[in-house]
N, C-alpha and C. Protein backbone atom coordinates (compact mmCIF):
# COMPACT_ATOMS: atom_id res chain seq x y z
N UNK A 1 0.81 -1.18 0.00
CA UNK A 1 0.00 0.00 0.00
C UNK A 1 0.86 1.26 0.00
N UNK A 2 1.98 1.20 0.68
CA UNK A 2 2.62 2.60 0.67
C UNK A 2 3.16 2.76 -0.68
N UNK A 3 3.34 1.65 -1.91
CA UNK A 3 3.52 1.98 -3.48
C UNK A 3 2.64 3.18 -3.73
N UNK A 4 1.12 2.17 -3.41
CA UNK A 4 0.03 3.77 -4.12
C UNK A 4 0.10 4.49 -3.51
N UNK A 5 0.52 4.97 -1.85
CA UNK A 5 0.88 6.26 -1.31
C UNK A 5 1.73 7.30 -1.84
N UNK A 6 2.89 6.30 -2.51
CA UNK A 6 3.85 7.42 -2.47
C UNK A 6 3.96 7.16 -3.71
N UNK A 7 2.89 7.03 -4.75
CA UNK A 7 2.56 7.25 -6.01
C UNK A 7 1.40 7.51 -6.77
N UNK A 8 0.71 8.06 -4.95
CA UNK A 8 -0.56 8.73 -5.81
C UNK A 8 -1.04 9.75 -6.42
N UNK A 9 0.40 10.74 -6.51
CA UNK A 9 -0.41 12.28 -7.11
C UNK A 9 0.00 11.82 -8.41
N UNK A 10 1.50 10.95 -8.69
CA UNK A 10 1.87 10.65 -10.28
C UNK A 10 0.02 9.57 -10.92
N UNK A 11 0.32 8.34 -9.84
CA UNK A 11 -0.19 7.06 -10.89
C UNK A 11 -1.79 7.60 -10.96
N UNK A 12 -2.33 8.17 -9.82
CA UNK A 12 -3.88 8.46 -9.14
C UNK A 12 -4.16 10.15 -9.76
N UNK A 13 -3.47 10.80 -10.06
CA UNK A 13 -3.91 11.84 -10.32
C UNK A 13 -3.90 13.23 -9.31
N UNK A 14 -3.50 12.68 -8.58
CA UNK A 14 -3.71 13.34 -7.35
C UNK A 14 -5.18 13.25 -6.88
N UNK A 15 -5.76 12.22 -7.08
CA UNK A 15 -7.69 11.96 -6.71
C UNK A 15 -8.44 12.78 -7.68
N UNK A 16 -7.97 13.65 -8.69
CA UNK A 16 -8.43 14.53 -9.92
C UNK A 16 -9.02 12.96 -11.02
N UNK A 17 -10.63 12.84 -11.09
CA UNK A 17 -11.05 12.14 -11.83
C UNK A 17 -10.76 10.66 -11.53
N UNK A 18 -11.01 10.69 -10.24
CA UNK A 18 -10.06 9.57 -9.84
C UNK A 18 -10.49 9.03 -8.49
N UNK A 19 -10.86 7.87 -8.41
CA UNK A 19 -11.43 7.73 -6.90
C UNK A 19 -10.73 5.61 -6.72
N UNK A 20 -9.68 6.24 -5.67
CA UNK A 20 -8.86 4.55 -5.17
C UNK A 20 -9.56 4.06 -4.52
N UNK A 21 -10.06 3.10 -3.80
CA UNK A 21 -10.66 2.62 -3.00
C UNK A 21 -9.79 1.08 -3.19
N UNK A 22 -9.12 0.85 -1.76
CA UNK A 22 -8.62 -0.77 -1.31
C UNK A 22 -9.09 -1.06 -0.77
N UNK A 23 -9.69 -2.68 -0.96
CA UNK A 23 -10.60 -3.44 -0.29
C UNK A 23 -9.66 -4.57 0.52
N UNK A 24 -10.24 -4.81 1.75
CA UNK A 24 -9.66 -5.76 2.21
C UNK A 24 -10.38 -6.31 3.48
N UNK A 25 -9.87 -7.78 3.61
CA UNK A 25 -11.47 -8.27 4.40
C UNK A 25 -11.16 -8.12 6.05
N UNK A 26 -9.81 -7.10 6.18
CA UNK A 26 -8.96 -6.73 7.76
C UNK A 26 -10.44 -6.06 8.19
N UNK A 27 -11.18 -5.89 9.49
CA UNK A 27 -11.49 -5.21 10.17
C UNK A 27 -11.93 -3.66 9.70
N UNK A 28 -12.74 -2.72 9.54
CA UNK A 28 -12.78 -1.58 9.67
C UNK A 28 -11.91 -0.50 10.11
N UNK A 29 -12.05 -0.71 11.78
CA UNK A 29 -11.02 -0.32 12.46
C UNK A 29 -9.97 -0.30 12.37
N UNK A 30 -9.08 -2.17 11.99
CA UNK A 30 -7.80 -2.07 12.11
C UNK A 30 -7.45 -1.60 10.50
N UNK A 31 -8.39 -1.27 9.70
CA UNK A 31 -8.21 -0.57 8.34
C UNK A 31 -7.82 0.97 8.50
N UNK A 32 -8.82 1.75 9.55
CA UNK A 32 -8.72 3.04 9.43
C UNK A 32 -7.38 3.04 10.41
N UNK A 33 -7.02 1.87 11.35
CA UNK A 33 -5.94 2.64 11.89
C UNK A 33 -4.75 2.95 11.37
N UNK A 34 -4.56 1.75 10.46
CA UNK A 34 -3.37 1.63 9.60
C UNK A 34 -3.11 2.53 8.69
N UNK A 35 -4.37 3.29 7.97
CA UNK A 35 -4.72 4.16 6.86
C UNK A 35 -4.28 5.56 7.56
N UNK A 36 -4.56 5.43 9.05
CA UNK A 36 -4.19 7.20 9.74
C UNK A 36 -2.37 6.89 9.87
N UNK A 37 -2.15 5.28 10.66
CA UNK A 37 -1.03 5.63 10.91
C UNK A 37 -0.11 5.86 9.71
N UNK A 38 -0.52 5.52 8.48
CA UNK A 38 0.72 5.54 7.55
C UNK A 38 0.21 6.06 6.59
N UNK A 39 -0.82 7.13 6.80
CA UNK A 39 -1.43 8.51 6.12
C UNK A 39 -1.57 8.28 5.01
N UNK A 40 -2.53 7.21 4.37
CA UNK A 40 -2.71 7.07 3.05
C UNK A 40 -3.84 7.98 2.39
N UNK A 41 -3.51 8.65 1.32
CA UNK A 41 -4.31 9.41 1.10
C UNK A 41 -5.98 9.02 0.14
N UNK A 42 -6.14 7.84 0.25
CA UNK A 42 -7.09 6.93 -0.14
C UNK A 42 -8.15 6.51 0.88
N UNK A 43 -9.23 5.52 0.57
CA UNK A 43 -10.37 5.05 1.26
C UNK A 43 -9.67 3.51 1.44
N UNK A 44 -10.08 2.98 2.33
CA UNK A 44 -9.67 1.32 2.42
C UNK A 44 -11.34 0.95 2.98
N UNK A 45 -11.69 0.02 2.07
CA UNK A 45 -13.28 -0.43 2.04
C UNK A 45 -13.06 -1.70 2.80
N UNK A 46 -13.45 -2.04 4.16
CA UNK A 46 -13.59 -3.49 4.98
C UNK A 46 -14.78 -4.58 4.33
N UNK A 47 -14.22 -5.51 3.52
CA UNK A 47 -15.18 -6.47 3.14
C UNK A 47 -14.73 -8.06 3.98
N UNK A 48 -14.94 -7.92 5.48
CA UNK A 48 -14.50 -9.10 6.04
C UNK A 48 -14.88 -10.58 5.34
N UNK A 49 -16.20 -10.93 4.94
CA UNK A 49 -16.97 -11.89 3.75
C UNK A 49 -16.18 -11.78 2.54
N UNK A 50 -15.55 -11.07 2.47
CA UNK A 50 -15.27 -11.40 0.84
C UNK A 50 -16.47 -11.09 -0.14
N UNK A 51 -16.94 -10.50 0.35
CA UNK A 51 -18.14 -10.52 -1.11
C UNK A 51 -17.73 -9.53 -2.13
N UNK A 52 -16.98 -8.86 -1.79
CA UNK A 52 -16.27 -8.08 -3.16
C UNK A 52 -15.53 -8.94 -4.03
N UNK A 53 -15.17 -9.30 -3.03
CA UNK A 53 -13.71 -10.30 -3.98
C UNK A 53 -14.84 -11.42 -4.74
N UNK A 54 -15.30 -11.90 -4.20
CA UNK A 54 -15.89 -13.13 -4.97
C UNK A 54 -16.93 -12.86 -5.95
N UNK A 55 -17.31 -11.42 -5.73
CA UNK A 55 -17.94 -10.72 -7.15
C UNK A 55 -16.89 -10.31 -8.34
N UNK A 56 -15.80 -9.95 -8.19
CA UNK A 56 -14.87 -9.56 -9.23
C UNK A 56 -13.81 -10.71 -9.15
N UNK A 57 -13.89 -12.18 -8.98
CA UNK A 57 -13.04 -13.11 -8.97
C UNK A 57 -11.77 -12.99 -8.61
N UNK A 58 -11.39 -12.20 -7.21
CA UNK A 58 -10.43 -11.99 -6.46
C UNK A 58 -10.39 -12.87 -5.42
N UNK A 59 -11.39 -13.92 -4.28
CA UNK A 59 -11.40 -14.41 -3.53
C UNK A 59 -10.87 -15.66 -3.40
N UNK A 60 -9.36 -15.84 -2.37
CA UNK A 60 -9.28 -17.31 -2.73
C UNK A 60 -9.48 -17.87 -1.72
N UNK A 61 -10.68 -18.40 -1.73
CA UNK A 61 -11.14 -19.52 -0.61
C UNK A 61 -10.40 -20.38 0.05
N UNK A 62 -9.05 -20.80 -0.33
CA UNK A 62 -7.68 -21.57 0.39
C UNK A 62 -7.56 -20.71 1.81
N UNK A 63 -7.28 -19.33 1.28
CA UNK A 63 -6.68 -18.38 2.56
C UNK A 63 -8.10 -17.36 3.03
N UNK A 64 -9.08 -17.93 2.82
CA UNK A 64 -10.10 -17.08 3.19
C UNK A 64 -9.74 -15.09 2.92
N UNK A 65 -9.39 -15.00 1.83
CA UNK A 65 -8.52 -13.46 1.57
C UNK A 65 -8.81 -13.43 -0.32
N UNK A 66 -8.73 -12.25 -0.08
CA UNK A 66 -8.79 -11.92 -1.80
C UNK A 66 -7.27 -11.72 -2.20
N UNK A 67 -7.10 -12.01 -3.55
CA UNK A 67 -5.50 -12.05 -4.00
C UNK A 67 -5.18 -10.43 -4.08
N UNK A 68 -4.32 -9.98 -4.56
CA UNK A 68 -3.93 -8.76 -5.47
C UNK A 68 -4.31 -8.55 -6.21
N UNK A 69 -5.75 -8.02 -6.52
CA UNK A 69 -6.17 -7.86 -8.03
C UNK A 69 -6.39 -6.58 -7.88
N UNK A 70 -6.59 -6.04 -8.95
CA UNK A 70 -6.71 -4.31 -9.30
C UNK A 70 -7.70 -4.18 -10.91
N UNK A 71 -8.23 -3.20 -10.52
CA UNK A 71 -9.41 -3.43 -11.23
C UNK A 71 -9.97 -1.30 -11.62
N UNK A 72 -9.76 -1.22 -12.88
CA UNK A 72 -9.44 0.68 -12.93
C UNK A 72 -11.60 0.12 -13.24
N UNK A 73 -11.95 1.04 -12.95
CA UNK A 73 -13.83 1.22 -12.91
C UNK A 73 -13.98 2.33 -13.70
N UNK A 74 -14.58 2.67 -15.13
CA UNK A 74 -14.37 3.87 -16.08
C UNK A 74 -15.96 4.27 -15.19
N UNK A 75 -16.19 5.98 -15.33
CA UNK A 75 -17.09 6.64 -15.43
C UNK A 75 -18.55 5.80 -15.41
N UNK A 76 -18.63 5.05 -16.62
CA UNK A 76 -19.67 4.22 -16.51
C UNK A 76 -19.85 3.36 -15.41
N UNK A 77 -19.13 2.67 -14.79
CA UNK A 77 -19.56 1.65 -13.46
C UNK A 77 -18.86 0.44 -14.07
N UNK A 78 -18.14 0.55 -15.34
CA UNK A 78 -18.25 -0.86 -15.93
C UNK A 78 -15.95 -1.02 -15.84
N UNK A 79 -15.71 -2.18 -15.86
CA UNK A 79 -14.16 -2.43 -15.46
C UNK A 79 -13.90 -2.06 -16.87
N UNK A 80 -12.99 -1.19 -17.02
CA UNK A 80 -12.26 -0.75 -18.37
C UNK A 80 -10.36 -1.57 -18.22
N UNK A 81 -10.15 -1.63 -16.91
CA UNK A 81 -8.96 -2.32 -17.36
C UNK A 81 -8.98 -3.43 -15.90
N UNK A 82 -7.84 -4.10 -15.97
CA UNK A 82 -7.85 -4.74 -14.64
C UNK A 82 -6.69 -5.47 -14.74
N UNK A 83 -5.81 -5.62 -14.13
CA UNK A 83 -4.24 -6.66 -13.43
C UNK A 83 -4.11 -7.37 -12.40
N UNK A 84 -4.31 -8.41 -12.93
CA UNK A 84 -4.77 -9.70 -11.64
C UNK A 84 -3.88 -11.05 -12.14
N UNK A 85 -3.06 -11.19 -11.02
CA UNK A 85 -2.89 -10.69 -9.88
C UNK A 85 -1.98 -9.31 -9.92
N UNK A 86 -1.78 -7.99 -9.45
CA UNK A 86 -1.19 -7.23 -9.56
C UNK A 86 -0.10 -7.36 -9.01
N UNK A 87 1.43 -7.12 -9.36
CA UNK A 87 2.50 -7.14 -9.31
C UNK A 87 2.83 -5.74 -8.84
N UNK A 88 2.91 -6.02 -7.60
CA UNK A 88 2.89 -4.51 -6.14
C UNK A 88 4.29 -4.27 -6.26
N UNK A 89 5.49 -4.83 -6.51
CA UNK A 89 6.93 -5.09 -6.89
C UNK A 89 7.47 -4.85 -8.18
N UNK A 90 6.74 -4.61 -9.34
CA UNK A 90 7.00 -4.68 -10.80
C UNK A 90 6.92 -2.78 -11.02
N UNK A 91 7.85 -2.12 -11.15
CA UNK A 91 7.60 -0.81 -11.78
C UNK A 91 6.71 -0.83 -12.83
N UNK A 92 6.98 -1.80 -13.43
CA UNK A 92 6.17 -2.35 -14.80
C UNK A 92 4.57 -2.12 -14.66
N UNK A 93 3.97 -2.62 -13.29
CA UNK A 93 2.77 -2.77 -13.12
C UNK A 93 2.28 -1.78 -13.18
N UNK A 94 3.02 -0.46 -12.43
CA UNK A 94 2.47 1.09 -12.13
C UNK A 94 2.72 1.62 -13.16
N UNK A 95 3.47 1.63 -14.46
CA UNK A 95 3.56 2.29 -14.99
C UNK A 95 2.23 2.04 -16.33
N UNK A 96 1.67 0.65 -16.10
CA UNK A 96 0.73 0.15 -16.99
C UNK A 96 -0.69 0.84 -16.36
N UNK A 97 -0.40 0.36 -14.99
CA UNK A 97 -1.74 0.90 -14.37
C UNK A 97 -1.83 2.50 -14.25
N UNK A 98 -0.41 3.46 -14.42
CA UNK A 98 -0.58 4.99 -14.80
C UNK A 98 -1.33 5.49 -16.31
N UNK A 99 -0.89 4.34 -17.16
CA UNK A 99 -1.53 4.80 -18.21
C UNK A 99 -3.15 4.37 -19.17
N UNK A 100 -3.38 3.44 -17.45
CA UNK A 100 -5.06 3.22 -17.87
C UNK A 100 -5.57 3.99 -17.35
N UNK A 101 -5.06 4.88 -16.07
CA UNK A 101 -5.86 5.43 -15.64
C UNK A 101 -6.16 6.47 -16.43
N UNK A 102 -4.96 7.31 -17.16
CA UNK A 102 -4.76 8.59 -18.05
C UNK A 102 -5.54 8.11 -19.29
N UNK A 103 -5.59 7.30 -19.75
CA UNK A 103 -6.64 7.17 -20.82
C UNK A 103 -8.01 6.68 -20.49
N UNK A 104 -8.45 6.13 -19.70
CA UNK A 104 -9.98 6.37 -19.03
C UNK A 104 -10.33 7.40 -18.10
N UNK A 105 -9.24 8.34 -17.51
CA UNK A 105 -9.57 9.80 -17.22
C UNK A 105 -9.95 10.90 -18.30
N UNK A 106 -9.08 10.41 -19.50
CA UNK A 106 -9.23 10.90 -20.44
C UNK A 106 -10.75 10.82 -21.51
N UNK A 107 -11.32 9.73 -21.05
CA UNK A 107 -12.51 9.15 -21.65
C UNK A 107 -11.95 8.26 -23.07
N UNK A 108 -10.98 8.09 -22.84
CA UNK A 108 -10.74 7.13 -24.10
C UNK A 108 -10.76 5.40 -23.92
């Protein structure tokens, strides 16, 4: 998580046309605490069930946890790009996922 922190005004826009939201099935609480202590400038959405994940085929029932998937949501509501499993370690990944965002910010 501190990747998209300390690459969210480049990869995110600075939140200009742009809305992050990380899901994860941790607690509420121990979501917002982690989110104050290490000041992410994003939302972290608590889906303890998994029902996010197992709606966008992120959930792996082995580890009761959703994998790394990433998933850009265009204007319409509908997934315009997505990298699953996302490679949180790959410059490669951010620099793919910078330029979906810039062309579905863009409306293209």
């Amino acid at each position: 998580m501190n990747a998209y922190r300390d690459q969210y005004a480049t990869v995110f826009n600075g939140g200009n046309k742009v809305v992050l939201l990380a899901v994860s099935v941790d607690s509420a609480a121990a979501l917002a605490s982690w989110a104050k202590d290490a000041d992410y400038p994003f939302r972290f959405l608590s889906d303890p069930q998994g029902v996010l994940g197992r709606l966008y085929g992120a959930w792996v029932a082995k580890y009761g946890s959703d994998n790394r998937s990433l998933f850009v949501i265009g204007p319409d509501g509908k997934i315009q790009h997505r990298q699953t499993p996302f490679r949180e370690i790959d410059p490669a990944a951010y620099r793919e996922l910078d330029e979906a965002v810039d062309r579905i910010s863009a409306g293209n």
